[in-house]
N, C-alpha and C. Protein backbone atom coordinates (compact mmCIF):
# COMPACT_ATOMS: atom_id res chain seq x y z
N UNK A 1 -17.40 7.89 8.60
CA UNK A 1 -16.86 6.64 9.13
C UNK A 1 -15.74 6.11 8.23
N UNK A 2 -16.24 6.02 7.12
CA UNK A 2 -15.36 5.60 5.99
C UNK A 2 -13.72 6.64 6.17
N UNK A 3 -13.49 7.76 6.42
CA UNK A 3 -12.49 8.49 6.23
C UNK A 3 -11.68 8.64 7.61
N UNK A 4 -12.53 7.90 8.71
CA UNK A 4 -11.98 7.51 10.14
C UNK A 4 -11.25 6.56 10.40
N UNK A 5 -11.64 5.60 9.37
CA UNK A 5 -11.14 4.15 9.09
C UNK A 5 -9.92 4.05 8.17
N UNK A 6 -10.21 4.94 6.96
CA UNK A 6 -8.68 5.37 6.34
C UNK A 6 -7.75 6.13 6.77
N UNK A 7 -7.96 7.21 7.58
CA UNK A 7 -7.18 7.27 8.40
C UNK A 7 -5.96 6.63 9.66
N UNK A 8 -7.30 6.10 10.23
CA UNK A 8 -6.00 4.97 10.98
C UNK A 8 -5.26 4.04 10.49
N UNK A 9 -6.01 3.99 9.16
CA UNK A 9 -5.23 2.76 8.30
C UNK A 9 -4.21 3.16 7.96
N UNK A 10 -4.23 4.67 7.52
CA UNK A 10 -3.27 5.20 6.81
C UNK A 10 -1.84 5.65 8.02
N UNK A 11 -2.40 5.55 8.93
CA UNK A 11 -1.42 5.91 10.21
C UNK A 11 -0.72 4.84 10.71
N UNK A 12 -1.67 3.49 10.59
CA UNK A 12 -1.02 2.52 10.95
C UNK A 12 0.07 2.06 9.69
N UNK A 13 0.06 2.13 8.77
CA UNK A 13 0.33 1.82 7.57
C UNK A 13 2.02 2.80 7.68
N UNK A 14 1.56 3.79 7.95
CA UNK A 14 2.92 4.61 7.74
C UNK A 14 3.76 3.93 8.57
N UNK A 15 3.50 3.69 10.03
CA UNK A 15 4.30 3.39 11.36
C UNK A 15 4.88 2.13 10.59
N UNK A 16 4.14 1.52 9.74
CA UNK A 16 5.08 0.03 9.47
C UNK A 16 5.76 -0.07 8.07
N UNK A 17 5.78 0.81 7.52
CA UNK A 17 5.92 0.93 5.90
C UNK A 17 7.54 2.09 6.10
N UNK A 18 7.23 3.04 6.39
CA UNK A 18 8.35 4.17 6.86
C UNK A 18 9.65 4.19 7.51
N UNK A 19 9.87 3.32 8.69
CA UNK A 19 10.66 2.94 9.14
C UNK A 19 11.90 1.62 7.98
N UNK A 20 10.55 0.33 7.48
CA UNK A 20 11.26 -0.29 5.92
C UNK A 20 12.00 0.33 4.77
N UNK A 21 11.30 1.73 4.54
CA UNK A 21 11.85 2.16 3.87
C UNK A 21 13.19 3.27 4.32
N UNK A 22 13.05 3.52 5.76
CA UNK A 22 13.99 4.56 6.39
C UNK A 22 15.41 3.42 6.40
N UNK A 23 15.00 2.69 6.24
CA UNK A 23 16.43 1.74 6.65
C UNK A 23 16.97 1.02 5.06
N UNK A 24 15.95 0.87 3.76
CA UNK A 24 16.29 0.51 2.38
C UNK A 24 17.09 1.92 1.69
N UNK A 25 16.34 3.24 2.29
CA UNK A 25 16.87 4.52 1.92
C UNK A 25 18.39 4.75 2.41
N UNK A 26 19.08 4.35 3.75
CA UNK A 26 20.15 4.61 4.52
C UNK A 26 21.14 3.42 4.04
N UNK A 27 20.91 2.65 3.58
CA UNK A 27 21.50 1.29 3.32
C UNK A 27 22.02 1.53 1.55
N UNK A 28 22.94 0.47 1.88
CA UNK A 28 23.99 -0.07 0.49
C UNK A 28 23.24 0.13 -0.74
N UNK A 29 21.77 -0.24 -0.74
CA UNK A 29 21.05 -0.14 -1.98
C UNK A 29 20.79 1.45 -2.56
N UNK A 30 21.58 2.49 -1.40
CA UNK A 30 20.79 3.30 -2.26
C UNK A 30 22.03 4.23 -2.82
N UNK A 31 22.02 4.84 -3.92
CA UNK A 31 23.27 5.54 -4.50
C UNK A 31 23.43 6.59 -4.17
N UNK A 32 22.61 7.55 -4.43
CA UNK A 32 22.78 9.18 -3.83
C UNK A 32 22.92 9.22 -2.31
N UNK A 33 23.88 9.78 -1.44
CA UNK A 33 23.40 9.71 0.37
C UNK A 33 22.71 10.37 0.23
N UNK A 34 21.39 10.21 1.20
CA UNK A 34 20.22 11.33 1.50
C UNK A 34 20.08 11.71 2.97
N UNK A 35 20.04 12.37 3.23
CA UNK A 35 20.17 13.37 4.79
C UNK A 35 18.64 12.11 5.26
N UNK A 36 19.13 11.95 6.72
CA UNK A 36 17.63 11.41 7.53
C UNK A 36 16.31 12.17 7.57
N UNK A 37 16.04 13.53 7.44
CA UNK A 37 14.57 14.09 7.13
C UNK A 37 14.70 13.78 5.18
N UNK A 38 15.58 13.93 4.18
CA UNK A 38 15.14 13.11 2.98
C UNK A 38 14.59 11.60 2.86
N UNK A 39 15.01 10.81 3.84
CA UNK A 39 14.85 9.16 3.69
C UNK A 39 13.44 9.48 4.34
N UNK A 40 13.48 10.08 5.17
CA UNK A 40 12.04 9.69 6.09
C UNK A 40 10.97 10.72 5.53
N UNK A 41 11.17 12.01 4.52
CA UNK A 41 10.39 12.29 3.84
C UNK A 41 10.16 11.54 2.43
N UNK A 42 10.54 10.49 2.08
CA UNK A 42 10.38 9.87 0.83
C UNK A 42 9.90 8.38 1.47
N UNK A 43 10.15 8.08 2.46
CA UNK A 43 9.52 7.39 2.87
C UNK A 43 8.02 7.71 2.94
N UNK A 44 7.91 8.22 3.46
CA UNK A 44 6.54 9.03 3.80
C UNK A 44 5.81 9.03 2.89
N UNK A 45 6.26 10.07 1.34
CA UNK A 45 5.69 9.96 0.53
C UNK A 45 5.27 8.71 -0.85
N UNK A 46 6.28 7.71 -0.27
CA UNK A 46 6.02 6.51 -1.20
C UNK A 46 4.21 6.14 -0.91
N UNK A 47 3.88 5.69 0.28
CA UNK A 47 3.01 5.11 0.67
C UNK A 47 1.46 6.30 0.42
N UNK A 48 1.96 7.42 0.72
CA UNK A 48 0.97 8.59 0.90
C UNK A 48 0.66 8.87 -0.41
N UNK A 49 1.58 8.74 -1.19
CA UNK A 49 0.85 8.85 -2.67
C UNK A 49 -0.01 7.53 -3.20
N UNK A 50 -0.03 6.50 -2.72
CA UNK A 50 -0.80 5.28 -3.30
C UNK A 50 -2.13 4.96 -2.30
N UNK A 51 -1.50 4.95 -0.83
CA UNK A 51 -2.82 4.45 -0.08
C UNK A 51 -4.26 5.33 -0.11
N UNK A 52 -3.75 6.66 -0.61
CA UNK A 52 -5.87 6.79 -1.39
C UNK A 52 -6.12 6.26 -2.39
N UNK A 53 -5.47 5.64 -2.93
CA UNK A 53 -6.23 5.30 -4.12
C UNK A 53 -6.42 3.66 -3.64
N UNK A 54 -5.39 3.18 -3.04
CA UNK A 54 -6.50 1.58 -2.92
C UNK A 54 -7.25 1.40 -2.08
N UNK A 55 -7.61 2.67 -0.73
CA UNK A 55 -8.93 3.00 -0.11
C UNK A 55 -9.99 3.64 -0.92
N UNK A 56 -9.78 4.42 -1.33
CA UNK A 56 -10.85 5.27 -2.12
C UNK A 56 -11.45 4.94 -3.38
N UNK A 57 -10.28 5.20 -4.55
CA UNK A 57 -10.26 4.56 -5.71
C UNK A 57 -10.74 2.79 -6.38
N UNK A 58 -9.84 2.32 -5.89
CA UNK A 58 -9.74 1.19 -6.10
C UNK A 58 -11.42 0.60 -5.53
N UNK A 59 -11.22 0.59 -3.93
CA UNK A 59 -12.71 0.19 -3.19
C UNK A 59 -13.55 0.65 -4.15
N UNK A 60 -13.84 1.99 -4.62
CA UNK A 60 -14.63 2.59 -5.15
C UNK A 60 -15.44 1.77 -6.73
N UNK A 61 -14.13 1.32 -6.97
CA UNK A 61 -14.22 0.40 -8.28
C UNK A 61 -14.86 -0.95 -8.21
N UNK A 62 -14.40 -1.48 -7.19
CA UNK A 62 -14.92 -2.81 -6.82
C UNK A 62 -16.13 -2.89 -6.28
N UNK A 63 -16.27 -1.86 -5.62
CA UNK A 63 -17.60 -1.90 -5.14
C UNK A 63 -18.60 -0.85 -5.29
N UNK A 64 -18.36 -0.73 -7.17
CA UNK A 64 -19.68 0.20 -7.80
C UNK A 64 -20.41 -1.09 -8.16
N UNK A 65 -21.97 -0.02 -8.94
CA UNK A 65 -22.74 -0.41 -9.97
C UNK A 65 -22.23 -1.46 -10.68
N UNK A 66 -21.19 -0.33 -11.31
CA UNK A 66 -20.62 -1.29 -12.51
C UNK A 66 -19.97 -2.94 -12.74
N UNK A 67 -19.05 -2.40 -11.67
CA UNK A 67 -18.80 -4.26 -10.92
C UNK A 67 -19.61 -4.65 -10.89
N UNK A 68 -20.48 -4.85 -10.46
CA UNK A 68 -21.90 -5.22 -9.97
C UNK A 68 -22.65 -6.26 -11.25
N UNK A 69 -22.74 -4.88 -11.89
CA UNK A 69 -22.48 -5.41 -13.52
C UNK A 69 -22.21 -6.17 -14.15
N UNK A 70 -20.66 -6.20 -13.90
CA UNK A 70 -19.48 -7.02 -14.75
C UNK A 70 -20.00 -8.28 -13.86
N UNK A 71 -20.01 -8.76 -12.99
CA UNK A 71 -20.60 -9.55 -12.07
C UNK A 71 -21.48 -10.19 -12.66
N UNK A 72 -22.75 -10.09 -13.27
CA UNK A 72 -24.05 -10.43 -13.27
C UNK A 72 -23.57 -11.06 -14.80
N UNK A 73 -22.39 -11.07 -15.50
CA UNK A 73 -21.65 -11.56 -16.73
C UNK A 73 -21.05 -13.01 -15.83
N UNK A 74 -20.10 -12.48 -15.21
CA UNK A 74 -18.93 -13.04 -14.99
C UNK A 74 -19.13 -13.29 -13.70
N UNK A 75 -19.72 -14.47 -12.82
CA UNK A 75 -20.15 -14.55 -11.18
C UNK A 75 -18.61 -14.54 -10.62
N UNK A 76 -17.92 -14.88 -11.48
CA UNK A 76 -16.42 -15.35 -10.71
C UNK A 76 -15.76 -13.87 -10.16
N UNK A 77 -16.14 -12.97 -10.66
CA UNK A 77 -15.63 -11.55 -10.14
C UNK A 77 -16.37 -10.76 -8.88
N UNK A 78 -17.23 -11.89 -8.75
CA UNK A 78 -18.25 -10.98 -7.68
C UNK A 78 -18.22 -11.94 -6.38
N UNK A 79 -17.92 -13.26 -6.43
CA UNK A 79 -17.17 -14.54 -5.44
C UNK A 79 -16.42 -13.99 -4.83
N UNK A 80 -15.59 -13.76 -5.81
CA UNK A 80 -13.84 -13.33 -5.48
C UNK A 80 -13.28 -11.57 -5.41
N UNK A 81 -14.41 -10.89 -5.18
CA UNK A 81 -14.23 -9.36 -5.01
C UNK A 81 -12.75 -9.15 -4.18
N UNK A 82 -13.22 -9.29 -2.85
CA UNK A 82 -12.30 -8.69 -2.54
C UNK A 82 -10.53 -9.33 -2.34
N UNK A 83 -10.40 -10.32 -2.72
CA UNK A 83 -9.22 -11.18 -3.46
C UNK A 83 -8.74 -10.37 -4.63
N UNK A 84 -9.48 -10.50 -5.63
CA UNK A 84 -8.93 -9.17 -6.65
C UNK A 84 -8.81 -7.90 -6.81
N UNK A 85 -9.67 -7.58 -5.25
CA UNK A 85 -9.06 -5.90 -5.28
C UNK A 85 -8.04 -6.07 -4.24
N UNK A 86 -7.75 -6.42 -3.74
CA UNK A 86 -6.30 -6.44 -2.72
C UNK A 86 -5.67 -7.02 -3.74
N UNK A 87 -5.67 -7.78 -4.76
CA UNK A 87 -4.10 -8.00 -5.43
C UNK A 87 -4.19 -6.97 -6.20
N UNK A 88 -5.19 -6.76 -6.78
CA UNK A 88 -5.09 -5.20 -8.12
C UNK A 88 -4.59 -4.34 -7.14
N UNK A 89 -4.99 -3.77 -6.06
CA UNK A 89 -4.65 -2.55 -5.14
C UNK A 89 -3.63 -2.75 -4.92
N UNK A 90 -2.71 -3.81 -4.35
CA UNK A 90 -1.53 -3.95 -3.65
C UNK A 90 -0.28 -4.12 -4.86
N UNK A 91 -0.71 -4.65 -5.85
CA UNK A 91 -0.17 -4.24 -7.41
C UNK A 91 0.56 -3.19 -7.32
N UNK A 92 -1.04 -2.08 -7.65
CA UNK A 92 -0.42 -0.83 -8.17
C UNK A 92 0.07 -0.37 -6.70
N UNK A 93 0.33 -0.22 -5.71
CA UNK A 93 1.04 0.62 -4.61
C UNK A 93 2.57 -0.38 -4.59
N UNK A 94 2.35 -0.99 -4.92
CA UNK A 94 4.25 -1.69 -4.90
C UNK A 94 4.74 -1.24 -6.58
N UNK A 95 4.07 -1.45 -7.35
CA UNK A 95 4.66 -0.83 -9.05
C UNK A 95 4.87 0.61 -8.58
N UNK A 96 3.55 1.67 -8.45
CA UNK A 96 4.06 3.22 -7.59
C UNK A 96 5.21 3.41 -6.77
N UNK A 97 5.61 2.51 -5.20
CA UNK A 97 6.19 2.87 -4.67
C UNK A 97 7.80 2.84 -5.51
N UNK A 98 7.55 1.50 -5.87
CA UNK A 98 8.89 0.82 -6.54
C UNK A 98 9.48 2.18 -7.28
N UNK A 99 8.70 2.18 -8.28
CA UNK A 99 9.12 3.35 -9.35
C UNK A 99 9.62 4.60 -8.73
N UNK A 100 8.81 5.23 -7.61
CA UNK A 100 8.99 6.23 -7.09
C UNK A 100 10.63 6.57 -6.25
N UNK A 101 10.78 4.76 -6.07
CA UNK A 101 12.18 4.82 -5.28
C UNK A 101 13.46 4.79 -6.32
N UNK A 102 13.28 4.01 -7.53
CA UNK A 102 13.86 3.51 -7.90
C UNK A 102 14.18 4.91 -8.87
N UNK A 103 12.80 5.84 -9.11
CA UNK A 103 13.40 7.42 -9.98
C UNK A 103 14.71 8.03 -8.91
N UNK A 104 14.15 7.69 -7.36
CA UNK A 104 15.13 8.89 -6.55
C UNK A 104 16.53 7.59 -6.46
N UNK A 105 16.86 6.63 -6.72
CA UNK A 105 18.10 6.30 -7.00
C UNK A 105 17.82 4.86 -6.24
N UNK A 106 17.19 4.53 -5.75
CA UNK A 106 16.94 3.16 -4.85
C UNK A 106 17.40 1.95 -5.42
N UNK A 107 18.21 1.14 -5.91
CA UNK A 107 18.55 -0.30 -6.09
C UNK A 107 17.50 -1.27 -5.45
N UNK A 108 17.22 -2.17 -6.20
CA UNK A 108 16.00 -3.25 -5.59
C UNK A 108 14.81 -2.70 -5.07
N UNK A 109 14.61 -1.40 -5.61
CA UNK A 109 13.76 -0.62 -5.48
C UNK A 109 11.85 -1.72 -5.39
N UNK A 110 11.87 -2.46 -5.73
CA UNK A 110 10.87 -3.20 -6.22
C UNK A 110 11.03 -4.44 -5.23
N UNK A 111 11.85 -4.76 -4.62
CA UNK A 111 11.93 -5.61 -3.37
C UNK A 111 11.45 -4.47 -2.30
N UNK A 112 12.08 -3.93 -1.69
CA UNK A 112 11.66 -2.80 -1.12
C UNK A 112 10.53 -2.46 -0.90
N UNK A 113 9.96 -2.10 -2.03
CA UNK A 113 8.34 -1.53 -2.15
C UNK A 113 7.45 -3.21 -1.65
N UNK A 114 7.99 -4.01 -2.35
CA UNK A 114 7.20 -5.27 -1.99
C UNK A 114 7.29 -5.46 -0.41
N UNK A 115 8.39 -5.70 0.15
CA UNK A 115 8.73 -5.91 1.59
C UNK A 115 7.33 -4.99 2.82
N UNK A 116 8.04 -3.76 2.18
CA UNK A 116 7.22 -2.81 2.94
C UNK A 116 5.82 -3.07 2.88
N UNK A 117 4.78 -3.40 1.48
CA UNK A 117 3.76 -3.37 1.57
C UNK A 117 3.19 -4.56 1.89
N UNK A 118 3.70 -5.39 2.05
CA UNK A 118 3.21 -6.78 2.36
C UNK A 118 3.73 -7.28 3.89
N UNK A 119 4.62 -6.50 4.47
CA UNK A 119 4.34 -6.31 5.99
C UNK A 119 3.15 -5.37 6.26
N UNK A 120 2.90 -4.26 5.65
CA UNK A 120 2.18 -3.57 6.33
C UNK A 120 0.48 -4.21 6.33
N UNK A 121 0.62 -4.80 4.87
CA UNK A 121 -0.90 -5.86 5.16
C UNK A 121 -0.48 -6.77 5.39
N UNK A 122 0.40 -7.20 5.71
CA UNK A 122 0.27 -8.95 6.87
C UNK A 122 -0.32 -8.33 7.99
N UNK A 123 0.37 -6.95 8.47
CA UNK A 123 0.01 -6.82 9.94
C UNK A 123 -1.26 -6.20 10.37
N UNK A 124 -1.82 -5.52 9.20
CA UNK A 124 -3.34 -5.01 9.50
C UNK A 124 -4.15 -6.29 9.21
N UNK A 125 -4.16 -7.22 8.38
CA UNK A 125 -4.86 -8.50 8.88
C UNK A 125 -5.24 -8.92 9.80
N UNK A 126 -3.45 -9.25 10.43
CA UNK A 126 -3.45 -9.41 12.00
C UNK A 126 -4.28 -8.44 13.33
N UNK A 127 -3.99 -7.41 12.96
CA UNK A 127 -4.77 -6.43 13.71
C UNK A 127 -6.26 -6.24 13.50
N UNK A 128 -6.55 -6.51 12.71
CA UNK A 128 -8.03 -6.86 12.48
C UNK A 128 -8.58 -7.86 12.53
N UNK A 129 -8.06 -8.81 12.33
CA UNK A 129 -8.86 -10.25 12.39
C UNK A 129 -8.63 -10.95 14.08
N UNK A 130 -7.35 -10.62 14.39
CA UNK A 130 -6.69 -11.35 16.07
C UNK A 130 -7.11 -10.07 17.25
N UNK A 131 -6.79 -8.82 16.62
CA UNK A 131 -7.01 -7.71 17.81
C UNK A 131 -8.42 -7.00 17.72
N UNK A 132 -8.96 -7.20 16.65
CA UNK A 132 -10.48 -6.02 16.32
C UNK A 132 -9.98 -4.83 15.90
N UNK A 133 -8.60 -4.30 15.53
CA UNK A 133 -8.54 -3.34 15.33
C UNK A 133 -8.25 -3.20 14.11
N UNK A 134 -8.69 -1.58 13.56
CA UNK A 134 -9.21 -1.35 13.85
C UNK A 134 -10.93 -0.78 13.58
N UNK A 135 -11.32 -1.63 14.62
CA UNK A 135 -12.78 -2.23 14.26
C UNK A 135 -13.37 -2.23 12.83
């Protein structure tokens, strides 16, 4: 179930993340020209290298033992779980993407990465909380 759910996430995620970056890649900000299968394969891979880890990884972290743990110290980390793993998670996938654009030549590389990832969770919010999807 769990890998059904990251999946579509990860599908929905691309459809809205890929296209942001197909158009930051083709645009003034970026220095090297890159052929349209380069923009839309680096697009691709900005997001595909981070979104397992703040499904898998990250979740994984927040919601071990150990948290659990740190919790039974500190109640304020166990209130506020999943508030601090969406900013820790969404952190590191905008620092990753950023960097990743900004090695292949990207200007504002770090606006960019922000733009993209914070549409793509405004809109799975939306899709989950207004549409049920998905479920």
């Amino acid at each position: 179930m769990m890998v059904a759910r990251w999946f579509w996430s990860f599908a929905f995620t691309q459809l809205v993340e890929v296209p942001i970056y197909l158009r930051a890649l083709g645009g003034p900000d970026q220095a090297p020209r890159l052929s349209r299968p380069q923009r839309l394969g680096l697009g691709f891979l900005a997001s595909a290298l981070t979104h397992p880890y703040v499904w898998f990884v990250f979740f994984g972290v927040f919601y071990s033992r150990a948290y659990e743990d740190l919790g039974y110290h500190w109640p304020f980390v166990t209130a506020h779980r999943y508030t601090i793993y969406f900013i820790v998670a969404e952190t590191f996938a905008v620092v990753v993407e950023a960097l990743l654009l900004r090695g292949c030549g990207l200007r504002r590389a770090f606006l960019w990465a922000l733009l993209a990832n914070a549409t793509s969770a405004g809109l799975g919010f939306f899709s989950r909380h207004f549409l049920g999807w998905p479920g």
